[in-house]
Every structure is written in C-alpha cells, then in structure tokens.
Protein backbone atom coordinates (compact mmCIF):
# COMPACT_ATOMS: atom_id res chain seq x y z
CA UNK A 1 44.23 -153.06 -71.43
CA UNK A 2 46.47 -149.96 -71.19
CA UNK A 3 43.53 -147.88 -68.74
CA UNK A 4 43.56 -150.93 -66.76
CA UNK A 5 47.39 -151.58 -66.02
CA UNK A 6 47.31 -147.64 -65.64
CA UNK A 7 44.52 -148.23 -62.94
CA UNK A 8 46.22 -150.81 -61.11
CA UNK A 9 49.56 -148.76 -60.74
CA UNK A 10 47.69 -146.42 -59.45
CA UNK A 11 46.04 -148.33 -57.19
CA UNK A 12 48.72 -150.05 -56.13
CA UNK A 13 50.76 -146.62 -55.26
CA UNK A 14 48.09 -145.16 -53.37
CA UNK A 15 48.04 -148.58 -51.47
CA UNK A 16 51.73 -147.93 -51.13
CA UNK A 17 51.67 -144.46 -49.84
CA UNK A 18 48.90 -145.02 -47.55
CA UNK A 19 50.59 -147.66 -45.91
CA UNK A 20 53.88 -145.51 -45.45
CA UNK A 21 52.29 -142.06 -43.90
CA UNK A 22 48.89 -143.83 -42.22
CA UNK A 23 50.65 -146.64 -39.46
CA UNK A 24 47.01 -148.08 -39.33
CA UNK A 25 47.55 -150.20 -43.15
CA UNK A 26 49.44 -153.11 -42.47
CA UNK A 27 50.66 -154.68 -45.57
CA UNK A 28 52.64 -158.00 -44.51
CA UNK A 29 54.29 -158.66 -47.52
CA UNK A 30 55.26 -156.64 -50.23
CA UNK A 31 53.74 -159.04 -52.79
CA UNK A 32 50.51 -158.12 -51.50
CA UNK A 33 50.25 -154.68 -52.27
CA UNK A 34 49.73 -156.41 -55.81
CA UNK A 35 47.08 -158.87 -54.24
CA UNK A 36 45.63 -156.15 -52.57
CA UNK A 37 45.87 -153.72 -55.69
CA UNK A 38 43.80 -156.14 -57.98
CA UNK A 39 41.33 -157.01 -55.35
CA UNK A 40 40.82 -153.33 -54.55
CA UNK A 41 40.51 -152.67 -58.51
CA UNK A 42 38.46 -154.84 -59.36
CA UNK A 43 35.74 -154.48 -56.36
CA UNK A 44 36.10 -150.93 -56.92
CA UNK A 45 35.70 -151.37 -61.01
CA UNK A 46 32.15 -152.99 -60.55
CA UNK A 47 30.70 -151.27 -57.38
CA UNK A 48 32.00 -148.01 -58.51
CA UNK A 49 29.00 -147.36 -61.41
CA UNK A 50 26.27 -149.23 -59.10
CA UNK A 51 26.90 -147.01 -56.14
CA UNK A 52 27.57 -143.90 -58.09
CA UNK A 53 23.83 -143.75 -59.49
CA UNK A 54 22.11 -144.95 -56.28
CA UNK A 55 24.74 -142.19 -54.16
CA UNK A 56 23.73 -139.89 -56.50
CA UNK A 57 21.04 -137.83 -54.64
CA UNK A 58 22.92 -137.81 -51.85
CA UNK A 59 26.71 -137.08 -53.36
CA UNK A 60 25.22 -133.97 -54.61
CA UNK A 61 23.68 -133.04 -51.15
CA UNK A 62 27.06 -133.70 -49.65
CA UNK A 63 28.88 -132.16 -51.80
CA UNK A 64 31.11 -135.92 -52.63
CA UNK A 65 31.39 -137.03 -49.25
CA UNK A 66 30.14 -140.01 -50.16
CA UNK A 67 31.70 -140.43 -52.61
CA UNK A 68 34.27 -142.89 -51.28
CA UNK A 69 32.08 -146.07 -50.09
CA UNK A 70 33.14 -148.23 -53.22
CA UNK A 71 36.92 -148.11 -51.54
CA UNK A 72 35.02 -148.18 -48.58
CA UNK A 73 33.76 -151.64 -49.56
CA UNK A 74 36.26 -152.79 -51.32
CA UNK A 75 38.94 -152.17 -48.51
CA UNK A 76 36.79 -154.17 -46.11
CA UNK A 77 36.70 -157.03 -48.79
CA UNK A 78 40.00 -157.01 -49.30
CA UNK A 79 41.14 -157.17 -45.24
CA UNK A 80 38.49 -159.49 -44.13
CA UNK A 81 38.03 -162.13 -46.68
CA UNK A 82 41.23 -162.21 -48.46
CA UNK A 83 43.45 -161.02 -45.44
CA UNK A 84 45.83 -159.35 -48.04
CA UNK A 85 45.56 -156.01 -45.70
CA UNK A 86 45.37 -155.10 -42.32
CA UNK A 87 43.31 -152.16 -40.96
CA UNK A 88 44.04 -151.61 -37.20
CA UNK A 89 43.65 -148.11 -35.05
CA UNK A 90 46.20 -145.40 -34.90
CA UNK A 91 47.36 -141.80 -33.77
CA UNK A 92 47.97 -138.89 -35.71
CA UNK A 93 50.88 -137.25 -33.99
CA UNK A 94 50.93 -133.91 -32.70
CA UNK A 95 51.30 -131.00 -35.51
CA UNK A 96 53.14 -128.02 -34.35
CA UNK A 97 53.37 -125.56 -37.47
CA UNK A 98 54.48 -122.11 -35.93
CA UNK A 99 51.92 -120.94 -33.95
CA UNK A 100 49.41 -123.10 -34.59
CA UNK A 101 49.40 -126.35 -32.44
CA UNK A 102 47.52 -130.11 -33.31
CA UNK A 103 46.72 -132.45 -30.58
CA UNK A 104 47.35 -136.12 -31.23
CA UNK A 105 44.59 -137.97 -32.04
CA UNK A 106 43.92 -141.46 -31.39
CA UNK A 107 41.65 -143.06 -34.04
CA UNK A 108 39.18 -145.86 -33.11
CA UNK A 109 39.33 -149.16 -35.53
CA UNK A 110 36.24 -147.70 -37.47
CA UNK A 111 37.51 -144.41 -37.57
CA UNK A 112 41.00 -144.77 -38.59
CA UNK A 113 39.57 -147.67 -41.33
CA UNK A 114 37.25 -144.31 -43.23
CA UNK A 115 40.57 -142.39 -42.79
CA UNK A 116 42.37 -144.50 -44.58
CA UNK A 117 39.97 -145.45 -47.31
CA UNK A 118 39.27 -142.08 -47.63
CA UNK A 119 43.14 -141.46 -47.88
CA UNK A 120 43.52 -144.27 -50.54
CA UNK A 121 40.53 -142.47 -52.61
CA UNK A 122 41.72 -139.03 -52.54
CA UNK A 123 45.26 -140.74 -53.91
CA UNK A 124 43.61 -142.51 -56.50
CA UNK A 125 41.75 -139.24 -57.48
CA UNK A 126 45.01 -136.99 -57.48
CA UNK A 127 47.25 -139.31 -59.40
CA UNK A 128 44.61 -139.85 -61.77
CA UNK A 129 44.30 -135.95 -62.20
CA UNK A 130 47.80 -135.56 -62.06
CA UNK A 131 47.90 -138.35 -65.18
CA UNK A 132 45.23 -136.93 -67.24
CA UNK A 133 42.60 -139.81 -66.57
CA UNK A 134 39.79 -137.73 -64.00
C-alpha cells in the first residue's frame, strides 16, 4: 500500500510538472491531476510488465527508446476516454544560451503528445531514482 501511494505521488507530480513547463498538457481542474494520476497509474501498472517483455528485443536494440509506450498508452487513455487531460500542439521557445542559439519549434499534435509522455516518463524515472525506488 505504501509503494503504491508512493507511485501515485509520483505520478501525480510528474503530471504536475509537465503541465507547468510543457503548455501542450491541459489539466482543467486541479482535482484532476488526481483523476488523471490514478488513471495513468493504474494503465501504466498493468501494461507496464506486458509491454516490457514483448519491447524487449527491441528496447535493447534501441537502447530504451521504447521504453516509454506504456505512458504512451496510458496518456492517450486517459485524454480520450476519460477526458481528465488535454494533449494539444505547442512551441518550444527560442533558447539563447551564450553563443549557442535554439530556434522555436512548433510541435504537431502527435509530436508534442510523445514529447510530453516522454517528459512525464523521464519524471517518473528521476523521482523514482531520486527516492530510492528504480
């Protein structure tokens, strides 16, 4: 029970944080970041050891970049069928770090919803390192 409320704060923060630096998660209501955080846990809880033995092959070939479809899944479960979420396009604004210059980019819907799920993975991954629970 303890690994599970752990999991869902987690969840629910990287929800959080993704929503505040990535404009392209709309959460409407802050009640559903805990709709969204349970619905994203537990999609993620049961595709999570399916996909990881079928993506196995091919997480090793690619080094994990495939290793975020369960969020992948889960996300678009979440924002079409229980409208909790909302995953629209967006644009990174321009970077200027010394001399070293970023273009805006301007994200389509499917591209800026794997930047985002990949976002809210990575999260969940750090804060779980970060926490002790990798």
């Amino acid at each position: 029970m303890r690994g599970l409320l752990k999991d869902f704060t987690i969840t629910g923060l990287s929800i959080y944080f993704t929503s505040l630096f990535l404009s392209g998660l709309v959460v409407k209501y802050p009640e559903n970041f805990f709709t969204a955080a349970i619905i994203v846990l537990i999609i993620h809880k049961i595709l999570n050891p399916i996909f990881s033995t079928i993506l196995f092959p091919l997480k090793t070939f690619s080094f994990g970049l495939v290793a975020f479809v369960p969020t992948i899944i889960a996300l678009l479960i979440a924002s079409s069928f229980f409208k909790v979420i909302v995953i629209k396009q967006f644009t990174f604004p321009s970077i200027h770090l010394y001399a070293v210059n970023f273009n805006s980019i301007n994200l389509s819907p499917l591209l800026s919803f794997l930047a985002i799920s990949a976002t809210i993975y990575l999260l969940i991954k750090l804060q779980k390192w970060l926490f002790g629970d990798l």
